[in-house]
Protein backbone atom coordinates (compact mmCIF):
# COMPACT_ATOMS: atom_id res chain seq x y z
CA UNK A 1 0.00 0.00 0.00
CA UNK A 2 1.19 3.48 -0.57
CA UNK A 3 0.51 6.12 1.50
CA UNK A 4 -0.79 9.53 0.21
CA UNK A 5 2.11 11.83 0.17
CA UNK A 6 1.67 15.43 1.44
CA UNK A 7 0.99 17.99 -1.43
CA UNK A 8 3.25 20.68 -1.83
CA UNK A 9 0.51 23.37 -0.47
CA UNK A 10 -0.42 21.58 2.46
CA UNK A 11 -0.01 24.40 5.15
CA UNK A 12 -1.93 26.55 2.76
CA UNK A 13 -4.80 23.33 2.12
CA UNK A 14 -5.32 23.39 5.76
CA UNK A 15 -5.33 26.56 6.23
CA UNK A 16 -8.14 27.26 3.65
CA UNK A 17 -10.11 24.42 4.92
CA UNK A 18 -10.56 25.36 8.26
CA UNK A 19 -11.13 28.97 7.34
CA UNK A 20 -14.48 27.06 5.88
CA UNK A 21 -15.39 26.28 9.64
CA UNK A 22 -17.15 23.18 8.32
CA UNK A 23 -14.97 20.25 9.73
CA UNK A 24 -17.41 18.73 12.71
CA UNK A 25 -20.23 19.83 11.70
CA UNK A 26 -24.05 18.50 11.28
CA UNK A 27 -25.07 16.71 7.28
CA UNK A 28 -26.91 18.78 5.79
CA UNK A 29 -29.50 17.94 3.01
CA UNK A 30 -27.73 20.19 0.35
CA UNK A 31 -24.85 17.88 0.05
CA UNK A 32 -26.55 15.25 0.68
CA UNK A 33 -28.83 16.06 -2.22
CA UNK A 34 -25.66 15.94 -3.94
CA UNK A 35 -24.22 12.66 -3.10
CA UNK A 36 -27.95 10.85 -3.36
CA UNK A 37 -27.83 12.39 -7.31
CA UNK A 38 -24.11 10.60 -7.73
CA UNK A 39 -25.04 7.42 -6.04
CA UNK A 40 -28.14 7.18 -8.06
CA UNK A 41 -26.14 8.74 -11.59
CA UNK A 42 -23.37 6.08 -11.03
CA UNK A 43 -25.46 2.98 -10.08
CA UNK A 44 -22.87 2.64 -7.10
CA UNK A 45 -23.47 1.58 -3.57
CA UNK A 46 -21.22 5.01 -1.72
CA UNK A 47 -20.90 7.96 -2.41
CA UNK A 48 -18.80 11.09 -0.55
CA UNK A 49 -18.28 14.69 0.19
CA UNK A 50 -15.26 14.07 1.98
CA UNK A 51 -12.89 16.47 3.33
CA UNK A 52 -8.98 15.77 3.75
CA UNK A 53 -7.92 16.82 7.18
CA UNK A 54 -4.39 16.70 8.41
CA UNK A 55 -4.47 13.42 9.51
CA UNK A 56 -8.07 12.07 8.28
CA UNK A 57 -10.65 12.16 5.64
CA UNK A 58 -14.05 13.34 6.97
CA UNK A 59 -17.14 13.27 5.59
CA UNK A 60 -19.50 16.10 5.14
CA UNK A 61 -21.98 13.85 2.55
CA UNK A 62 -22.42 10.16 3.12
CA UNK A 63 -24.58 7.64 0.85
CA UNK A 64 -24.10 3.55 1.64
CA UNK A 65 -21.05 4.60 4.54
CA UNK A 66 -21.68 4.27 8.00
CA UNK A 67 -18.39 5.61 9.34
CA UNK A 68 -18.37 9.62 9.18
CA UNK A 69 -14.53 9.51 8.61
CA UNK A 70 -11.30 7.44 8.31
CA UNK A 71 -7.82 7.55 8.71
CA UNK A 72 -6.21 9.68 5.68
CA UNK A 73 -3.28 7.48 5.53
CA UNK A 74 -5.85 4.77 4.09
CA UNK A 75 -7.51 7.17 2.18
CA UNK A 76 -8.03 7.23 -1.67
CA UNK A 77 -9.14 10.63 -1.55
CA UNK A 78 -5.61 11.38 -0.17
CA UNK A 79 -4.55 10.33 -3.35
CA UNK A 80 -7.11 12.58 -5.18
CA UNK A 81 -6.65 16.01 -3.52
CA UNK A 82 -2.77 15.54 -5.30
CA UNK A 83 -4.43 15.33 -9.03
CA UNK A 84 -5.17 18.32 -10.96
CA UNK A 85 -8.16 16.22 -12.72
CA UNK A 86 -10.51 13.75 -11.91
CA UNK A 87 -8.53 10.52 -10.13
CA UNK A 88 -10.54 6.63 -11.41
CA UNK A 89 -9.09 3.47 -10.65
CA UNK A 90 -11.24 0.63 -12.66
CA UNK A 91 -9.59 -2.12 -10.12
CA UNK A 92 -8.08 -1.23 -7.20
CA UNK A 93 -6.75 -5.16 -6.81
CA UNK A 94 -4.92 -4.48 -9.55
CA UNK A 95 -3.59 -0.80 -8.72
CA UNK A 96 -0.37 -1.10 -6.87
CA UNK A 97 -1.21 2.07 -4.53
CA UNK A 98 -4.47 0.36 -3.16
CA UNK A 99 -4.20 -3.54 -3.65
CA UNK A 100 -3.48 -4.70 -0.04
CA UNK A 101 -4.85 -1.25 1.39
CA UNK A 102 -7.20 -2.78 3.93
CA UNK A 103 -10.20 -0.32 2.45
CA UNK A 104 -9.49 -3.16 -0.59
CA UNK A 105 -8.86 -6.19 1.43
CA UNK A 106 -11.10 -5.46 4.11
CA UNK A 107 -14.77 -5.85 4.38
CA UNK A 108 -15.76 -2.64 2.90
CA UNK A 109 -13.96 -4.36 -0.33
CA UNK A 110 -13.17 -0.97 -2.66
CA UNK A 111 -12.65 -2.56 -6.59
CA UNK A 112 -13.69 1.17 -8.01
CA UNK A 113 -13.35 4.36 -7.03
CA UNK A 114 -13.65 7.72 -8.82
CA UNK A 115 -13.23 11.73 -7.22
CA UNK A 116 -13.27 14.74 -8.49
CA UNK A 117 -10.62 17.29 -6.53
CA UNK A 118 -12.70 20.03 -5.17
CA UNK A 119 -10.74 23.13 -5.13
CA UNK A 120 -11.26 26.67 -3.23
CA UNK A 121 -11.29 29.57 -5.54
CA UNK A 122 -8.08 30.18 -4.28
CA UNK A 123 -6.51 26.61 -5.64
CA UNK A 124 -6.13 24.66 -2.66
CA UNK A 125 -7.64 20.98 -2.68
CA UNK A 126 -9.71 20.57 0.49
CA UNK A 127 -11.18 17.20 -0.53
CA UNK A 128 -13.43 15.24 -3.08
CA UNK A 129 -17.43 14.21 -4.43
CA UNK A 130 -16.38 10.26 -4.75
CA UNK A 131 -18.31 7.42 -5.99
CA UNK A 132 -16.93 4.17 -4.61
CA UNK A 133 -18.31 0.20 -5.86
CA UNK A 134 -17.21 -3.03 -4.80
CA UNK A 135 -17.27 -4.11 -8.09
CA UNK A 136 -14.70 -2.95 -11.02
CA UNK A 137 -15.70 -0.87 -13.85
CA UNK A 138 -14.50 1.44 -16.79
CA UNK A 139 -15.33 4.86 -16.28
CA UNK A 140 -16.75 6.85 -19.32
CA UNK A 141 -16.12 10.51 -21.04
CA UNK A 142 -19.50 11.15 -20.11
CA UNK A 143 -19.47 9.62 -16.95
CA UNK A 144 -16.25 12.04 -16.14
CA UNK A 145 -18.03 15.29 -16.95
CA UNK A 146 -21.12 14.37 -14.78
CA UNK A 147 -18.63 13.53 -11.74
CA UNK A 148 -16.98 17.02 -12.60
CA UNK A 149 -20.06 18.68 -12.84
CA UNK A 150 -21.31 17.36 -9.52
CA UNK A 151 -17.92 17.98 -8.03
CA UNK A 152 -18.23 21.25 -8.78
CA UNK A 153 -21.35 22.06 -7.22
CA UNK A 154 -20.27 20.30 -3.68
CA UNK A 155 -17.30 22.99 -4.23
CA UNK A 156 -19.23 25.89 -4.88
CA UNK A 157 -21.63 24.51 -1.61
CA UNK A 158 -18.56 24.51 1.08
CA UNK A 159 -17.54 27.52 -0.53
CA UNK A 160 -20.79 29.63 0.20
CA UNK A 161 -20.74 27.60 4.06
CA UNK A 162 -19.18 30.43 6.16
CA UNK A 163 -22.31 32.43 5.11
CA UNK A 164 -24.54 29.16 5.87
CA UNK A 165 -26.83 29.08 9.11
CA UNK A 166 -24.46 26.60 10.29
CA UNK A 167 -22.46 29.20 11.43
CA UNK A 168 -25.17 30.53 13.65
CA UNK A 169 -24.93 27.48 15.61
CA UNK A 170 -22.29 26.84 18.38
CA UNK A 171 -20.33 29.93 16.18
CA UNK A 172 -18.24 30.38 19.65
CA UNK A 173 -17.03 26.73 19.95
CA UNK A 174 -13.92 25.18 18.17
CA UNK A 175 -13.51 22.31 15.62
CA UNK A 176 -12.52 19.68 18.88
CA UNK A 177 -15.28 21.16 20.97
CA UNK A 178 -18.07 20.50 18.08
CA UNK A 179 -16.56 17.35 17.39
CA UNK A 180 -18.09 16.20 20.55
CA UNK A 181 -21.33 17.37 19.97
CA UNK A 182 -22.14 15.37 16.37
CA UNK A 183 -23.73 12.07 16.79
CA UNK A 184 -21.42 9.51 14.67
CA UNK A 185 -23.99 7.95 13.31
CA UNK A 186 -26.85 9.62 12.22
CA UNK A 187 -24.36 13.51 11.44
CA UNK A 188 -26.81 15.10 13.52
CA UNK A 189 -26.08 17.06 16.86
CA UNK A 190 -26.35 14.84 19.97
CA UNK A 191 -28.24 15.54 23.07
CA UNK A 192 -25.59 17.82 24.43
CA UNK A 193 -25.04 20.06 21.28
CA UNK A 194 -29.24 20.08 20.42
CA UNK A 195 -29.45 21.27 23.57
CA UNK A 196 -27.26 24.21 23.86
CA UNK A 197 -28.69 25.32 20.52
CA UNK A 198 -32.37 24.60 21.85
CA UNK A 199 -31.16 27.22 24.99
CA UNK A 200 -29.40 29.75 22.15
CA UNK A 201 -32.11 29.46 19.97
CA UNK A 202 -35.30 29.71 22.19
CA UNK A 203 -33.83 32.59 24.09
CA UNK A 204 -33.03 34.16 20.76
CA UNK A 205 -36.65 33.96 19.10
CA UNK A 206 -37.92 34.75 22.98
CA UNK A 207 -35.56 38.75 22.23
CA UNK A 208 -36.72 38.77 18.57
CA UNK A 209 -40.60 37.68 19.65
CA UNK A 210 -40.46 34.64 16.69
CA UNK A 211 -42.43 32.26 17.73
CA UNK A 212 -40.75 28.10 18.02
CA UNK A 213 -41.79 24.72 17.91
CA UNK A 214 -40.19 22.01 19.14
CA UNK A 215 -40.74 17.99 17.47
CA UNK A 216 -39.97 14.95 18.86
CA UNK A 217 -39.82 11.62 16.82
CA UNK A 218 -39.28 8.76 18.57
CA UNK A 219 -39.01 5.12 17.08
CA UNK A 220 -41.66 2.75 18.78
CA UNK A 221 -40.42 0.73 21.46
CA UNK A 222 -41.98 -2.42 19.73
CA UNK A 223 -38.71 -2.07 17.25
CA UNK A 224 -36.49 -2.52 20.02
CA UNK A 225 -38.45 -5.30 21.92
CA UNK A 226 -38.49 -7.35 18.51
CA UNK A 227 -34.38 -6.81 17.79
CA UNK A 228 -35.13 -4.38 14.77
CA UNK A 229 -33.39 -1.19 16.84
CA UNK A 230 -30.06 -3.17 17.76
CA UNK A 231 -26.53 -3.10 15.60
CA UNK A 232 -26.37 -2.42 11.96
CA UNK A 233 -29.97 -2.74 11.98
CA UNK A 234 -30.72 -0.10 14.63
CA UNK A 235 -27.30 2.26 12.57
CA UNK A 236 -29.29 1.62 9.06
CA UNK A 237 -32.62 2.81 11.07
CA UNK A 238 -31.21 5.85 12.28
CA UNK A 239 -28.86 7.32 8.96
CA UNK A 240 -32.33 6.68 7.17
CA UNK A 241 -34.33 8.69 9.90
CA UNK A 242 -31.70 11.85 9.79
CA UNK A 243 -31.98 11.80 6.13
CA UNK A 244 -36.24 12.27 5.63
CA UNK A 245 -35.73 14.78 8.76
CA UNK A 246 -32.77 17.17 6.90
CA UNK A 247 -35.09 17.02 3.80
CA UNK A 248 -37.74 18.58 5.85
CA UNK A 249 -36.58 21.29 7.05
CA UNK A 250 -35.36 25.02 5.94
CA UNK A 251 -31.47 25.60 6.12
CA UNK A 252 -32.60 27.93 9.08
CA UNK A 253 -34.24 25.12 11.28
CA UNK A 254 -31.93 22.51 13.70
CA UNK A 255 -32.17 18.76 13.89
CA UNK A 256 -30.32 16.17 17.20
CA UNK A 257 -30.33 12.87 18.07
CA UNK A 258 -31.12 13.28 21.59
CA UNK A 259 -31.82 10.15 22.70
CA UNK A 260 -30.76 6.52 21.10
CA UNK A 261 -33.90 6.12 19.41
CA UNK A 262 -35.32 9.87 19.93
CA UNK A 263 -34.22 13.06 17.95
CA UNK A 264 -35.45 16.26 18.30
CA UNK A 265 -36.20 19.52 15.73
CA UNK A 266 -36.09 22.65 15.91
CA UNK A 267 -38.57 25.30 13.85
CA UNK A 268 -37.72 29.14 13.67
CA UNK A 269 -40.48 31.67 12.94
CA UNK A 270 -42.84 29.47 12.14
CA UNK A 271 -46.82 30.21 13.17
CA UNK A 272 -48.05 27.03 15.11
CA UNK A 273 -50.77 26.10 12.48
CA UNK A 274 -48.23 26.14 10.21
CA UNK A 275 -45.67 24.21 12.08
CA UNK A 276 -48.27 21.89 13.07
CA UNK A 277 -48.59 21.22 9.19
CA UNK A 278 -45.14 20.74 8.79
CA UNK A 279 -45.40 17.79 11.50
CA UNK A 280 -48.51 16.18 9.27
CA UNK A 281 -46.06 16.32 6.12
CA UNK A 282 -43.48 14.89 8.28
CA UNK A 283 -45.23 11.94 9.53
CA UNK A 284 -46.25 11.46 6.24
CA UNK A 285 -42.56 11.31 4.74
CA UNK A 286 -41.58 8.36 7.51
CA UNK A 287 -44.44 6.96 7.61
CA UNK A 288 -44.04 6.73 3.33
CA UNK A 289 -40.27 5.79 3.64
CA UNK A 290 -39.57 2.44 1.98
CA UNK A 291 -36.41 1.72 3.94
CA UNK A 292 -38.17 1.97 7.45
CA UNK A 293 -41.41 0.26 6.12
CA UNK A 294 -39.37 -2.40 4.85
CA UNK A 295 -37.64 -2.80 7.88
CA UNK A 296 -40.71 -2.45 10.44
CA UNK A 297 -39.65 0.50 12.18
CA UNK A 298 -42.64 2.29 13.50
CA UNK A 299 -42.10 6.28 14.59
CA UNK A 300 -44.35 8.26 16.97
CA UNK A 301 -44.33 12.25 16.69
CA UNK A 302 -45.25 14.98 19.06
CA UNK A 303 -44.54 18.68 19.37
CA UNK A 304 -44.95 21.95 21.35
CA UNK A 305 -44.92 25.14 19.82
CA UNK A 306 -43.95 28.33 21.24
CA UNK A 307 -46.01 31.60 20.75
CA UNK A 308 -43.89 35.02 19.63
CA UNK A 309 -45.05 36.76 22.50
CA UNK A 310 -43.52 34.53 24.86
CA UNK A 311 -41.64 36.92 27.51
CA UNK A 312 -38.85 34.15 28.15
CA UNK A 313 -38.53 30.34 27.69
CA UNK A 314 -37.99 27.77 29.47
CA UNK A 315 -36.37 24.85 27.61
CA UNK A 316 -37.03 21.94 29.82
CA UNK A 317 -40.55 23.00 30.29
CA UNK A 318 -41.24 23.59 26.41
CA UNK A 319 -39.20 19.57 26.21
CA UNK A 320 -41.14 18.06 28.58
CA UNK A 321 -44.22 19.51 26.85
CA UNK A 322 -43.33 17.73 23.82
CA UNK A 323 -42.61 14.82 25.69
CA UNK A 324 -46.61 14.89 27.00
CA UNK A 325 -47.60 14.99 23.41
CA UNK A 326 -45.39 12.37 22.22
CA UNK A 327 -46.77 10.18 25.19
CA UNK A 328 -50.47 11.17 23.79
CA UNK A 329 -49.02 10.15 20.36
CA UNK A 330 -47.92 6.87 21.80
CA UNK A 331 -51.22 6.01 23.63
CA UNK A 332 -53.55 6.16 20.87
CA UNK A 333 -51.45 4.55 18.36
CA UNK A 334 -51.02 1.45 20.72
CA UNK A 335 -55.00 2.23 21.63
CA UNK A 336 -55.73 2.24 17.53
CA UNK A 337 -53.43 -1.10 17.05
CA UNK A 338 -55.64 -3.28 20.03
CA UNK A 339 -58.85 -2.11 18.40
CA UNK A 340 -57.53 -3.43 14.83
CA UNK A 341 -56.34 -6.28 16.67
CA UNK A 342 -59.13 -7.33 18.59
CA UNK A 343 -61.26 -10.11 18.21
CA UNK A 344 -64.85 -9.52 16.45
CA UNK A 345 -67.70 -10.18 19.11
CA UNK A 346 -70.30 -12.81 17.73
């Protein structure tokens, strides 16, 4: 295996990628919009945003990965960030840089890879939009300029992040400190970040008189009692869950995982009869997702809402409010399911 050597620039890379301030941060659906279009374009089972850190490769966009970054010195997209073009190896068994890499030997089992180098305006490589298969195949002219197109977009996307909302959240904390507050699995905030932006947040729409609701989505205990909500089942559950929730929200509103099989949302300025249409629309996006309904996951949804004229807020208060109406939630759904169930009276 060969190890990606250091580009010439490298101070400057890193410097220009951390002036993005978006290592450690929360998936969002615009780049994940991008990466579903490549996996989907590409008939391939992954596909990244990943970013090229000093000493890993982390992953902004993730389609058919689990892991939200690896070690660089493994990386491919190490040796992409060093190519002035798109870099495609059609067999990486047969590629002398990647044949006993342990991405190739391993389970993951890497035959093809392709990734564009996305570049700052300034020049600098800060990472790559990859398509990965377990399988090796040729890689087209055509197939090249859609990669390059897409890549190009995801660059143009970082680029325009340090005016992104993101920045509104947790603006005062460093890379290392936000680390800790991203859930591994699902690139949503845990309970500890959701809730520091819950307390910015509230207090801020409280000053501006916007009013705020609150949504909780929990997964039915049912799942967990059968063995659905456990390993790889339980990680496949939740990356699918984060997914329909960042495509139903506005780039303004905040999603966490703050719970193992609870997350939480976060509306800004929204009226409550139109919030509480947003959480009908909701439902109805789980509730219509294939990969849950395939797997038998169940999810239960309540919410509080916060007027604009609300003097000051009380977090815990407005959470366990939404807590009561998830319990509501809970009751009649397990009230509907025993009259469905029940036996017919002669």
């Amino acid at each position: 295996m060969q190890t990606p050597p250091f580009p010439p620039d490298e101070f400057e890379r890193l410097a220009a990628l951390r002036a993005l301030d978006v290592l450690d941060t929360p998936s969002e659906e615009r780049f994940d919009r991008i990466t579903r279009l490549a996996k989907a374009l590409f008939k391939v089972p992954i596909a990244l945003i990943s970013l090229v850190d000093s000493d890993r490769q982390w992953f902004k966009s993730r389609q058919g990965l689990l892991a939200c970054e690896t070690s660089r010195e493994i990386s491919f997209c190490g040796h992409a960030i060093l190519e002035d073009k798109v870099l495609w190896v059609e067999d990486a068994r047969l590629d002398k840089r990647f044949r006993d890499n342990p991405l190739v030997t391993g389970d993951l089992g890497i035959r093809f890879y392709a990734g564009y180098p996305i570049r700052t305006t300034g020049g600098q490589c800060i990472g790559t939009l990859c398509v990965i298969d377990n399988k090796p195949r040729p890689f087209s002219h055509g197939e090249l300029a859609m990669l390059s197109d897409l890549g190009q977009m995801a660059g143009r996307e970082l680029e325009s992040f340090q005016v992104g909302t993101i920045r509104l959240e947790l603006a005062d904390r460093s890379v290392e400190e936000r680390k800790h507050l991203i859930d591994g699995v699902s690139g949503l905030w845990n309970r500890e970040g959701m809730l520091a932006i819950l307390h910015e947040s509230l207090a801020d729409c409280a000053r501006k008189k916007l009013p705020a609701t609150i949504i909780l989505v929990e997964v039915d205990i049912g799942a967990k009692a059968t063995g659905i909500w456990s390993g790889a089942g339980r990680d496949q559950c939740v990356a699918e869950i984060a997914q329909v929730l960042r495509g139903s929200i506005n780039s303004y509103d905040s999603i966490g995982r703050t719970r193992d099989e609870q997350f939480a949302v976060l509306l800004r300025g929204i009226p409550a009869q139109a919030a509480s249409a947003r959480v009908v629309e909701l439902r109805k996006k789980l509730d219509e997702n294939q990969v849950l309904d395939s797997i038998g996951v169940r999810l239960h949804i309540g919410h509080t809402c916060v007027p604009a004229d609300h003097p000051s807020v009380d977090v815990e208060a407005e959470l366990e409010s939404a807590r009561r109406a998830l319990a509501r939630e809970r009751r009649a759904a397990a009230a509907a399911a025993a009259r469905t169930t029940a036996p017919a009276r002669m």
